[in-house]
C-alpha atoms as a PDB file:
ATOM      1  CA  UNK A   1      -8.116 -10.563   6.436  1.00  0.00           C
ATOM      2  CA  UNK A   2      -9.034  -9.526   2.960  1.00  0.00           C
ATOM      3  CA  UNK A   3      -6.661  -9.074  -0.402  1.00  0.00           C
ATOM      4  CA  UNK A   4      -5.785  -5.752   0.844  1.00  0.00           C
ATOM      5  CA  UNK A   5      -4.573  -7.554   4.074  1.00  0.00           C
ATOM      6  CA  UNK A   6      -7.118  -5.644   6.271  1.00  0.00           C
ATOM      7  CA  UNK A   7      -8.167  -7.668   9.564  1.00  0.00           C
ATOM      8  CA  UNK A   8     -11.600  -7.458   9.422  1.00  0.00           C
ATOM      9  CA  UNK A   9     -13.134  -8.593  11.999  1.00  0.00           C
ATOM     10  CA  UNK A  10     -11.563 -10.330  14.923  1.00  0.00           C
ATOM     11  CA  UNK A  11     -12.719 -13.042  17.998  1.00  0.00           C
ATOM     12  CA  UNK A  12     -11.252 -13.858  21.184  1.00  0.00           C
ATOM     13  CA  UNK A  13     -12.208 -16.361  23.846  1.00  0.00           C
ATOM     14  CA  UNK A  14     -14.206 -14.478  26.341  1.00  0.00           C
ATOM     15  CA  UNK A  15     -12.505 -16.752  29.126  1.00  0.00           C
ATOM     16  CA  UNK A  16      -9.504 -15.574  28.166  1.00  0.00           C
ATOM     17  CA  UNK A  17     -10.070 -11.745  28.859  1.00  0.00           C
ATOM     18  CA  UNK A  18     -12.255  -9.712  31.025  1.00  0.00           C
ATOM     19  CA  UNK A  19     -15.952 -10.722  29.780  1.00  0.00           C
ATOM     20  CA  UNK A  20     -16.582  -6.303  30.247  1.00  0.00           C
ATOM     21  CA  UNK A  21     -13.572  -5.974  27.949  1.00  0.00           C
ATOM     22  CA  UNK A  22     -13.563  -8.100  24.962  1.00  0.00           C
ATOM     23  CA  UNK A  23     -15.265  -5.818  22.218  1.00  0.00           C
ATOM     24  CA  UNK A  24     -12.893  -2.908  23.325  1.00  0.00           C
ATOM     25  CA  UNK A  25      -9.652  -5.656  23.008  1.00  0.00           C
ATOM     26  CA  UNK A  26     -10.999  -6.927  19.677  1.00  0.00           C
ATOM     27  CA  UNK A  27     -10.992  -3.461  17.710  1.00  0.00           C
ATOM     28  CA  UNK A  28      -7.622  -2.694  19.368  1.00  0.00           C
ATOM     29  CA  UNK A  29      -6.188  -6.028  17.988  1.00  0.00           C
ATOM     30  CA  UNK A  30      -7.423  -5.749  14.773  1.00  0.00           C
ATOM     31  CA  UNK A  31      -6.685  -2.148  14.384  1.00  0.00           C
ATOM     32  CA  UNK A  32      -3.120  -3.354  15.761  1.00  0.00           C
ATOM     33  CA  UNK A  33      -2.884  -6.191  12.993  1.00  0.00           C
ATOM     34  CA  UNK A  34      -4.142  -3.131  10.277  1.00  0.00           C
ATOM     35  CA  UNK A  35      -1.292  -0.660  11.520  1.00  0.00           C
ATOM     36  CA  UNK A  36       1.439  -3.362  11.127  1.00  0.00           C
ATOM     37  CA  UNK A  37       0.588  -4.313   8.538  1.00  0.00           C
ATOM     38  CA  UNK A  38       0.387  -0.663   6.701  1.00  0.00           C
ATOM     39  CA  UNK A  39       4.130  -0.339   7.914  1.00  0.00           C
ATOM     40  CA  UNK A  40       5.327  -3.656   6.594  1.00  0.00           C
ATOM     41  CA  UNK A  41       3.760  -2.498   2.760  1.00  0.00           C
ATOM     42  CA  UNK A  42       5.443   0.724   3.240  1.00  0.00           C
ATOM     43  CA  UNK A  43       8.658  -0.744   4.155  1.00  0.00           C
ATOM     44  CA  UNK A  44       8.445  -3.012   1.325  1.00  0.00           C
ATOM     45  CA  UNK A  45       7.448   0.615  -0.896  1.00  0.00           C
ATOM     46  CA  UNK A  46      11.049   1.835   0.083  1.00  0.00           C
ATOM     47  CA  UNK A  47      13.004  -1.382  -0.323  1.00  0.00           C
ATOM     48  CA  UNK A  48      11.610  -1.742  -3.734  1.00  0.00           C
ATOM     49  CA  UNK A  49      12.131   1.657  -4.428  1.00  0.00           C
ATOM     50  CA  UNK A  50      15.622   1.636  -3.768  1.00  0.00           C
ATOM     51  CA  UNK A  51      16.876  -1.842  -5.360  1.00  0.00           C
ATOM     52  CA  UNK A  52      14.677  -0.525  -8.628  1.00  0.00           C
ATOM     53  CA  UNK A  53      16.064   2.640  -8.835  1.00  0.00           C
ATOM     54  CA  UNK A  54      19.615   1.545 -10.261  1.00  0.00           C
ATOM     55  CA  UNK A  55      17.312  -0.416 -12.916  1.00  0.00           C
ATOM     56  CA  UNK A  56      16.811   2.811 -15.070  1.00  0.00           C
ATOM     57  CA  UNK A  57      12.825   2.279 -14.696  1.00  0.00           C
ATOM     58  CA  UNK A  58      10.225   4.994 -15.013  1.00  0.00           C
ATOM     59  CA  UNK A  59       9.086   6.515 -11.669  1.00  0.00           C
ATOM     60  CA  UNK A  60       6.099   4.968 -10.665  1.00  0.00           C
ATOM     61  CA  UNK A  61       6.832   1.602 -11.688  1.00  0.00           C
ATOM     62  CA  UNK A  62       7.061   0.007  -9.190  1.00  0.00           C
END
């Protein structure tokens, strides 16, 4: 994961999947972990949002 918390590249145990499958499971987890984590930011966007808006700030701050 990087500092934009982007999964970038993911690895499974072939022994634990189908050997024919893994590549297809590994972009599907890590475009999984990308999704959630897009939502969670976004989520913390509005919660911020709303607890700074009775702070008088500038739109945009925050």
């Amino acid at each position: 994961m990087d500092g934009e918390k982007q999964v970038q590249s993911l690895t499974l145990d072939p022994a634990a999947v189908d050997p024919e499958d893994v590549e297809m499971l590994q972009d599907l987890l890590t475009a999984a972990f990308n999704e959630a984590t897009r939502k969670v930011d976004d989520m913390m966007k509005t919660e911020m949002g709303k607890l700074a808006s009775g702070l008088g700030l500038p739109p945009g701050m925050i």
